[in-house]
Protein backbone atom coordinates (compact mmCIF):
# COMPACT_ATOMS: atom_id res chain seq x y z
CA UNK A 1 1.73 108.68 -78.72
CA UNK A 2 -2.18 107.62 -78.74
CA UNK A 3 -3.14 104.29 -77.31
CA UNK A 4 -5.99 102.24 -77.74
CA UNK A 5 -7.65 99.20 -76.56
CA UNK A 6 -6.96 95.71 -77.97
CA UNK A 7 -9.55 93.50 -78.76
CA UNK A 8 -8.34 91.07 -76.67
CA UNK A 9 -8.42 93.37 -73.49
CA UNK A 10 -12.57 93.99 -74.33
CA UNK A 11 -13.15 90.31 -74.95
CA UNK A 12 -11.33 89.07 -71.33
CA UNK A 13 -13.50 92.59 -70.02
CA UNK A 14 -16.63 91.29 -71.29
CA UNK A 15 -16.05 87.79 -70.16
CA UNK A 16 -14.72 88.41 -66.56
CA UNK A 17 -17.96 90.65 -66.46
CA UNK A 18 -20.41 88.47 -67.53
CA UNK A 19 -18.66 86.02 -64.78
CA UNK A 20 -19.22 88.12 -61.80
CA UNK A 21 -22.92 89.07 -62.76
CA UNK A 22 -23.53 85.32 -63.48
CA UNK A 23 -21.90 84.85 -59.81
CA UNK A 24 -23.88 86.93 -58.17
CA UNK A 25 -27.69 85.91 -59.84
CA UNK A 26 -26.77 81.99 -59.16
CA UNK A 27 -26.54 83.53 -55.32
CA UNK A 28 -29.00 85.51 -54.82
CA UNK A 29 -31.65 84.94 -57.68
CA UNK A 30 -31.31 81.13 -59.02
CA UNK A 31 -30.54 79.31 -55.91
CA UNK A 32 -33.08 80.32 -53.41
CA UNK A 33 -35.52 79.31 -56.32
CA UNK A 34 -33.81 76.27 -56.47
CA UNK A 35 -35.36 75.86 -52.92
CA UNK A 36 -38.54 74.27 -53.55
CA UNK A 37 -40.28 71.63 -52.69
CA UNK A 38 -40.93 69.22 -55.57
CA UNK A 39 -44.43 68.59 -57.23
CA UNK A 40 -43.54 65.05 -58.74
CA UNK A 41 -42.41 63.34 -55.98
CA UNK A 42 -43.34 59.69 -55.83
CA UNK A 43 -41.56 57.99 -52.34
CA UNK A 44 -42.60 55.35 -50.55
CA UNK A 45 -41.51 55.00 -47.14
CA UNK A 46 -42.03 51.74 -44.83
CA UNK A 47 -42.36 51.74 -40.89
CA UNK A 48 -41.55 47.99 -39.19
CA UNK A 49 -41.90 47.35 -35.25
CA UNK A 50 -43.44 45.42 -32.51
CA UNK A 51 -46.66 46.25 -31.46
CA UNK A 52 -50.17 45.15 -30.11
CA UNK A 53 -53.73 45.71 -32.32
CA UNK A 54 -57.19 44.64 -32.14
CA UNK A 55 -58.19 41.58 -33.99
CA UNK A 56 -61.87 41.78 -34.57
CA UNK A 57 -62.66 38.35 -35.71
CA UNK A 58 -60.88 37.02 -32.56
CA UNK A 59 -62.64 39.96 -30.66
CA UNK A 60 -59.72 40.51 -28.52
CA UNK A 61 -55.85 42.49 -28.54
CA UNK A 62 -53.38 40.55 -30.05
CA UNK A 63 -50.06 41.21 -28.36
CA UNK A 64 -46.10 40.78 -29.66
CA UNK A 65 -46.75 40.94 -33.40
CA UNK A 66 -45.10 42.50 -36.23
CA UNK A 67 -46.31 45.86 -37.05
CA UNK A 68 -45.31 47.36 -41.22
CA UNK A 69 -46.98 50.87 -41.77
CA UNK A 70 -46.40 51.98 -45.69
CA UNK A 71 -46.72 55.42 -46.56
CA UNK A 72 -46.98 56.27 -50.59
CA UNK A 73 -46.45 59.93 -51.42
CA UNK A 74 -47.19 61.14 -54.89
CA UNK A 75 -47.47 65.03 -56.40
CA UNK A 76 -50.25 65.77 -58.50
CA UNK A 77 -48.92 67.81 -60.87
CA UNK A 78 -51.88 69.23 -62.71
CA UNK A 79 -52.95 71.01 -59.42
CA UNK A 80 -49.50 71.84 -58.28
CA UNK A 81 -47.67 75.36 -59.17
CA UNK A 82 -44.09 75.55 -60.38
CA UNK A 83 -44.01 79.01 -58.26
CA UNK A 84 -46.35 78.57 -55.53
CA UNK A 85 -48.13 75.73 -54.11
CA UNK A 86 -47.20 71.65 -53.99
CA UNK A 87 -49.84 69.29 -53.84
CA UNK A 88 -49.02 65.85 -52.54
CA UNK A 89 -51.78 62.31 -52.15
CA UNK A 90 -50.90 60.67 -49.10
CA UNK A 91 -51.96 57.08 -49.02
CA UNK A 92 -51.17 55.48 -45.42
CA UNK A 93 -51.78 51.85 -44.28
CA UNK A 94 -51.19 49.70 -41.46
CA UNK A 95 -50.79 46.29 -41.63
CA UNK A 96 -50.17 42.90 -39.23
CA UNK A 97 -48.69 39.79 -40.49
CA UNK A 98 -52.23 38.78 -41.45
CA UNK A 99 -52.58 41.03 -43.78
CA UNK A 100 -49.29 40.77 -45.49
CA UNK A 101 -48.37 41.07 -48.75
CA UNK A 102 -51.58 43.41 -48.96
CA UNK A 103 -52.09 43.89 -53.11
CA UNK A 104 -55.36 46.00 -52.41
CA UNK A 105 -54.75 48.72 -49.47
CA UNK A 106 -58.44 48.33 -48.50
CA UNK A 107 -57.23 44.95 -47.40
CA UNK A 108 -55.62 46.57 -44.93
CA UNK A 109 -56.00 46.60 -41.32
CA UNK A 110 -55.88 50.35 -41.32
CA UNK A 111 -56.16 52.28 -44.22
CA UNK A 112 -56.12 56.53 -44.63
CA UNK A 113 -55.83 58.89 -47.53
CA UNK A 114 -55.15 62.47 -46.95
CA UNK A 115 -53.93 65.19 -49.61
CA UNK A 116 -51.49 67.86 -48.78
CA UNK A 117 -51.03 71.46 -49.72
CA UNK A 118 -48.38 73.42 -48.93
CA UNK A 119 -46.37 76.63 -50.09
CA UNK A 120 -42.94 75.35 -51.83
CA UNK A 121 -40.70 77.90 -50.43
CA UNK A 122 -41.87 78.03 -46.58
CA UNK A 123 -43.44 74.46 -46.50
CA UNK A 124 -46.55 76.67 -44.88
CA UNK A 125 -50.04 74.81 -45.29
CA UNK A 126 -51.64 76.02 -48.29
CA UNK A 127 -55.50 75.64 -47.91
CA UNK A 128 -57.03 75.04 -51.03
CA UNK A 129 -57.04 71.86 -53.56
CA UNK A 130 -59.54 70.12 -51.66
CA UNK A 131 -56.79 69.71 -49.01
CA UNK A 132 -57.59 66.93 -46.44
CA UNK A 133 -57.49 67.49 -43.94
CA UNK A 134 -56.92 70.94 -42.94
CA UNK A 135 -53.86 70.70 -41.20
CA UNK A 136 -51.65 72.89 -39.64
CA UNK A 137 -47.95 73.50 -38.50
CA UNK A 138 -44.35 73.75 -39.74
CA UNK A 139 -43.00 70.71 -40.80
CA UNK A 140 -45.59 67.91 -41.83
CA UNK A 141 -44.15 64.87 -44.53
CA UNK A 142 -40.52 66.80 -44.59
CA UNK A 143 -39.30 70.43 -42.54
CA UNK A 144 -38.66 73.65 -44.31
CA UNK A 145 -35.41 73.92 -46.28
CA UNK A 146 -32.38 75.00 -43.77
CA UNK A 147 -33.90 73.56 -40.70
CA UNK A 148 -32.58 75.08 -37.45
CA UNK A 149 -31.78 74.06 -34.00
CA UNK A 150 -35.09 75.39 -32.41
CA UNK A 151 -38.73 73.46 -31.89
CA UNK A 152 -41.05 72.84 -34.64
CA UNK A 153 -44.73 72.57 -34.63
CA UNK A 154 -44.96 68.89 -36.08
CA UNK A 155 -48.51 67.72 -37.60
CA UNK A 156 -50.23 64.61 -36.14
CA UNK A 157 -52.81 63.34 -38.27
CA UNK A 158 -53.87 61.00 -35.39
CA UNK A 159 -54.07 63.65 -32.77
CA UNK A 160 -55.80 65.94 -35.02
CA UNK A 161 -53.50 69.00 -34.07
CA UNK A 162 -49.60 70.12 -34.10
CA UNK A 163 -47.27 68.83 -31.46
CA UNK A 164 -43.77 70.48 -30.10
CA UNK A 165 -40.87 68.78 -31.71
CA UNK A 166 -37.59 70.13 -30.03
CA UNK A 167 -34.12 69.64 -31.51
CA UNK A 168 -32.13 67.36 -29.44
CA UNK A 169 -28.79 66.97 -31.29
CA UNK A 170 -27.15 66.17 -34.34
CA UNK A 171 -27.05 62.63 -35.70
CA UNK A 172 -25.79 60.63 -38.51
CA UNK A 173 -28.29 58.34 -40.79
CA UNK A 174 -26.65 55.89 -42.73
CA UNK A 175 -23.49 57.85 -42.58
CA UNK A 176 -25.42 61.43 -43.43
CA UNK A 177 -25.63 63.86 -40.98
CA UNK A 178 -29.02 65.21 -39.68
CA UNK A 179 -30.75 67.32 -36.99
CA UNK A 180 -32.85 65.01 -34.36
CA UNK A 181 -36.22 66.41 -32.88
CA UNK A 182 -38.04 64.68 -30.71
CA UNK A 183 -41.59 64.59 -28.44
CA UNK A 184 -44.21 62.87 -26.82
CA UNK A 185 -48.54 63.17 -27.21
CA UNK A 186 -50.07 62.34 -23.73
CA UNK A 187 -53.61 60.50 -23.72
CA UNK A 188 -56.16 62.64 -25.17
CA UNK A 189 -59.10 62.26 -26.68
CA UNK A 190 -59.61 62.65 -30.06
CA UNK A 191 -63.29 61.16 -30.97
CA UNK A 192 -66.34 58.40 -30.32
CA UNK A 193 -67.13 55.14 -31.98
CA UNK A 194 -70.30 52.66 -31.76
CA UNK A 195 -69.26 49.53 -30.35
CA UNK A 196 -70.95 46.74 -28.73
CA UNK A 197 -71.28 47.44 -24.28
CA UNK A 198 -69.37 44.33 -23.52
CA UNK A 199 -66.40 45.58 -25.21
CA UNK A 200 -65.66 48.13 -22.64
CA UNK A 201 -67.21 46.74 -20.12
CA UNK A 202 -70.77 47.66 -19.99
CA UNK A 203 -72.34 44.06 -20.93
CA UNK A 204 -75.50 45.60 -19.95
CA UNK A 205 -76.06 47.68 -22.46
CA UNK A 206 -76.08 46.68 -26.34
CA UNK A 207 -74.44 49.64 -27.70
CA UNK A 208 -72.41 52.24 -26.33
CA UNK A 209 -70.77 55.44 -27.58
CA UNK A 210 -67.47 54.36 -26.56
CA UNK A 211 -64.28 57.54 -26.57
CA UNK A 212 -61.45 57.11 -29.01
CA UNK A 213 -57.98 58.26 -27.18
CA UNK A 214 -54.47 58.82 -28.86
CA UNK A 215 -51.19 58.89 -27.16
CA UNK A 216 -47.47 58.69 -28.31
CA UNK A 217 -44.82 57.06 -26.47
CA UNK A 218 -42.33 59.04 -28.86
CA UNK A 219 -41.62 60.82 -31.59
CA UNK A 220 -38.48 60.81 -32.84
CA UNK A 221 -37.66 62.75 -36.58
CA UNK A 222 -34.18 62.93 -38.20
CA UNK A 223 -34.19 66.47 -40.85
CA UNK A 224 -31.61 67.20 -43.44
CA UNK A 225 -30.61 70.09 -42.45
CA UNK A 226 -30.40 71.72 -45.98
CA UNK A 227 -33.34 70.08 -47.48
CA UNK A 228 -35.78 69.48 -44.86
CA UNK A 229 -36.11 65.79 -46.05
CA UNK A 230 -36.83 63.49 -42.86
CA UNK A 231 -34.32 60.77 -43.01
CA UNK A 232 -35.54 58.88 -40.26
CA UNK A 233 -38.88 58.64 -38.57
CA UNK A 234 -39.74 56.36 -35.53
CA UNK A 235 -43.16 56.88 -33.55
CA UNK A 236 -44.68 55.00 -30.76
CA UNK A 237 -48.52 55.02 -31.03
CA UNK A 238 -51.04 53.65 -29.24
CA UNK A 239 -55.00 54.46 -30.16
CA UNK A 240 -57.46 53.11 -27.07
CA UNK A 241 -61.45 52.61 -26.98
CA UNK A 242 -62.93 53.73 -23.31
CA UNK A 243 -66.32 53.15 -21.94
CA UNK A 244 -67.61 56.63 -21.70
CA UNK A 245 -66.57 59.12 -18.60
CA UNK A 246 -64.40 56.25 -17.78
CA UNK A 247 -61.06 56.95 -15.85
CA UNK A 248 -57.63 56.09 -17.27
CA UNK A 249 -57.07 52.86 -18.11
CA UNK A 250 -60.27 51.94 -16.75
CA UNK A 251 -62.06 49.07 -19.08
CA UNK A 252 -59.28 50.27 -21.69
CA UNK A 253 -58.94 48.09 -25.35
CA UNK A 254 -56.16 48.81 -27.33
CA UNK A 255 -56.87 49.01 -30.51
CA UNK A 256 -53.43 49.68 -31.48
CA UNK A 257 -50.09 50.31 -29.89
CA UNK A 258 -46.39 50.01 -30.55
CA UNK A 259 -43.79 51.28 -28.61
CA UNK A 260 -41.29 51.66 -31.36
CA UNK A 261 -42.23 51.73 -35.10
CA UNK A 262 -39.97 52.96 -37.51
CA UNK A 263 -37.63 53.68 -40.79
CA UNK A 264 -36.45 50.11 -42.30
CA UNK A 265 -32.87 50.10 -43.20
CA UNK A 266 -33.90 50.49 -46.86
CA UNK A 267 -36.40 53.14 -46.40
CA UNK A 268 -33.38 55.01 -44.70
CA UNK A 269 -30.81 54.31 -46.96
CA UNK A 270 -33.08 55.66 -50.06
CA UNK A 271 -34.44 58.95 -48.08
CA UNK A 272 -30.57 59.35 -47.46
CA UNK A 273 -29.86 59.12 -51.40
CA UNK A 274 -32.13 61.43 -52.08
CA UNK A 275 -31.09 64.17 -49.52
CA UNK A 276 -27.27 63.67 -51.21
CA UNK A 277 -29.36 64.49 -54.72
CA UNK A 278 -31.00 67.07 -53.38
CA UNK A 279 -27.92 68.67 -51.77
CA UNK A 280 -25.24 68.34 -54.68
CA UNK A 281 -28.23 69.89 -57.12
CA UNK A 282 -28.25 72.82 -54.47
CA UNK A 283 -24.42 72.97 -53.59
CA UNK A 284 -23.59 73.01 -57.23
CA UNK A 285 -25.78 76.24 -57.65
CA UNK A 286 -25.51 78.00 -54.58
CA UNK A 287 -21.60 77.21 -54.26
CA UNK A 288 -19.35 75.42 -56.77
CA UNK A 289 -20.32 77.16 -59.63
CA UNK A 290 -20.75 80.53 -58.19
CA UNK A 291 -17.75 80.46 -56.48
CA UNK A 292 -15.80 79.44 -59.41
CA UNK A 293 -17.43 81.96 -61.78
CA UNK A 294 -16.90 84.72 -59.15
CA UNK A 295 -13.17 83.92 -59.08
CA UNK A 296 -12.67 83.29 -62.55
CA UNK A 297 -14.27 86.55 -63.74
CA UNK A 298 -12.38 88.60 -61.30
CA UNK A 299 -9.13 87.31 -62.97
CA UNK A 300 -10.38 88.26 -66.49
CA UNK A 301 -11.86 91.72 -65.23
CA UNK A 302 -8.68 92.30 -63.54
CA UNK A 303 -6.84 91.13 -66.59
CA UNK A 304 -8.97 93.58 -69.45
CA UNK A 305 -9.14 95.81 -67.05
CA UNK A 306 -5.30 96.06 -66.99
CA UNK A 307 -5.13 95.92 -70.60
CA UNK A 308 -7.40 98.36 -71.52
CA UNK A 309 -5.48 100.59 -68.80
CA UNK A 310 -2.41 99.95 -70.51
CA UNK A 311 -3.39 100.13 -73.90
CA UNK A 312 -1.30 99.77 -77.08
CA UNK A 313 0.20 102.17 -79.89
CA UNK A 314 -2.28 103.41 -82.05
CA UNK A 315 0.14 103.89 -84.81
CA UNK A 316 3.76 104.55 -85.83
CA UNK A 317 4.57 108.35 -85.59
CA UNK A 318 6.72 109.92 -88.34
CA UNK A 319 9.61 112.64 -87.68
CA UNK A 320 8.92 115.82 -89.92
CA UNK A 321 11.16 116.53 -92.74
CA UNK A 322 13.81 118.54 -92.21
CA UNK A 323 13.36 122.39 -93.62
CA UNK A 324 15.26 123.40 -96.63
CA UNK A 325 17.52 126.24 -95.84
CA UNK A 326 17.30 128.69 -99.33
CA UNK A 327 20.50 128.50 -101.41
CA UNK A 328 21.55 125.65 -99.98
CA UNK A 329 23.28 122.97 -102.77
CA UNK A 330 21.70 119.44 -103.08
CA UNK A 331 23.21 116.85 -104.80
């Protein structure tokens, strides 16, 4: 008896296929370009602590105030690539109690703008765009996507150069889980500036070419580990003028310094949010849905596959007619 396939059989076939193949390009095609960083971004974090600056209409350091840094991250889009390159503007500004609310950023008592390149995938530096300034490292306004329990090379656009971040531990933000790195910057020297003698202690002479140094008490940098995003950031800086060859200390003015400065509550609790985005965006193609359609269209293959083995009847087969035997009687 011939058997054929049912249509049913094909169509569950077809399905459970087109399940597994589905599966298997969410996995290894659609997720880990999924894995990007974005190219509209527009965050604004804020930094809050006790610190020390210089106050140059009172021509001295003015100690125990409050410190607010506000960072402003936008992507250009016109100059980013969906493929290759992001291109963030990076406005950054420091201000004291004096210069709070601060409507105009030049109003600020320290004011920078810096624009950042970098490859989407590996979060490398990507030197072109007019990039400023040309920076280098691993992990710069967020880490790489699926950070891992090993140093980084962190950029400091203070210092100038990369410092050594090494994971610590793991840590909770706001109730999200994160990998701590932290590190220190000992007192280097990083530039000159024109000031009057008298400020570091050279009355004598009108104007001296007095050395810029940079130190950090501490850096400390919470990463989602999936994302990269930084979830918490606290720094201790602390930017001196010297007169020049002078020793340590020696004649020193701070010109800023805190020993603690970082995430507010809310700045946490919305870098959080968007790490949970980020990660149910990335779980639901790299997991949920290819784990479901990899199980479901294993049932259906199996199932068509079954039925086509099986088959059904292709058709109703008829017994011959018996032969007529010669001289037989029929009635």
């Amino acid at each position: 008896m011939r058997r054929t396939a049912s249509p049913v059989s094909l169509v569950l076939l077809g399905i459970g296929t087109f399940l597994l193949v589905l599966a298997a390009m969410l996995v290894w095609y659609v997720e880990p370009r999924a894995q990007r960083t974005p190219i509209d971004t527009d965050v604004t974090t804020v930094f809050t602590g006790q610190g020390s600056y210089f106050d140059a209409r009172k021509v001295k350091t003015v100690e125990e105030t409050k410190l607010t840094i506000t960072r402003k991250v936008r992507g250009d889009v016109a100059d980013s690539e969906e493929s290759g390159r992001a291109v963030w503007d990076v406005s950054t500004s420091v201000d004291t109690d004096g210069t709070l609310p601060a409507s105009d950023p030049h109003d600020s008592f320290q004011w920078t703008v810096e624009r950042w390149v970098t490859d989407r995938r590996t979060n490398a530096p990507v030197h072109c765009c007019e990039e400023s300034p040309r920076f280098e490292g691993e992990a710069y306004l967020k880490f790489p996507f699926n950070v891992e329990r090993r140093a980084y090379r962190w950029w400091d656009s203070t210092l100038g150069a990369t410092v050594e971040l090494r994971f610590k531990n793991r840590t909770k933000v706001q109730g999200h889980e994160g990998y701590l790195f932290t590190g220190t910057v000992d007192p280097v020297r990083t530039g000159t500036r024109q000031v009057p003698g008298v400020l570091v202690g050279q009355p004598e002479r009108g104007q001296v070419l007095a050395e810029e140094w940079y130190a950090n008490h501490g850096i400390e940098l919470v990463a989602d580990q999936r994302t990269g995003r930084i979830l918490f950031a606290a720094i201790g800086p602390k930017k001196t003028l010297r007169a020049p060859g002078a020793d340590s200390g020696e004649n020193e003015v701070v010109l800023l310094e805190s020993e603690r400065i970082a995430f507010t509550e809310e700045t946490q609790k919305k870098q959080v949010a968007l790490a949970k985005a980020d990660n149910r965006k990335l779980q639901l193609v790299g997991v949920t849905v290819p784990v479901g359609a990899g199980g479901l269209g294993l049932l259906l293959a199996a199932a068509g596959s079954f039925l086509v083995f099986r088959g059904r009847p292709g058709g109703t087969a008829v017994a011959p007619a018996p032969a007529r035997v010669p001289g037989s009687l029929t009635k």
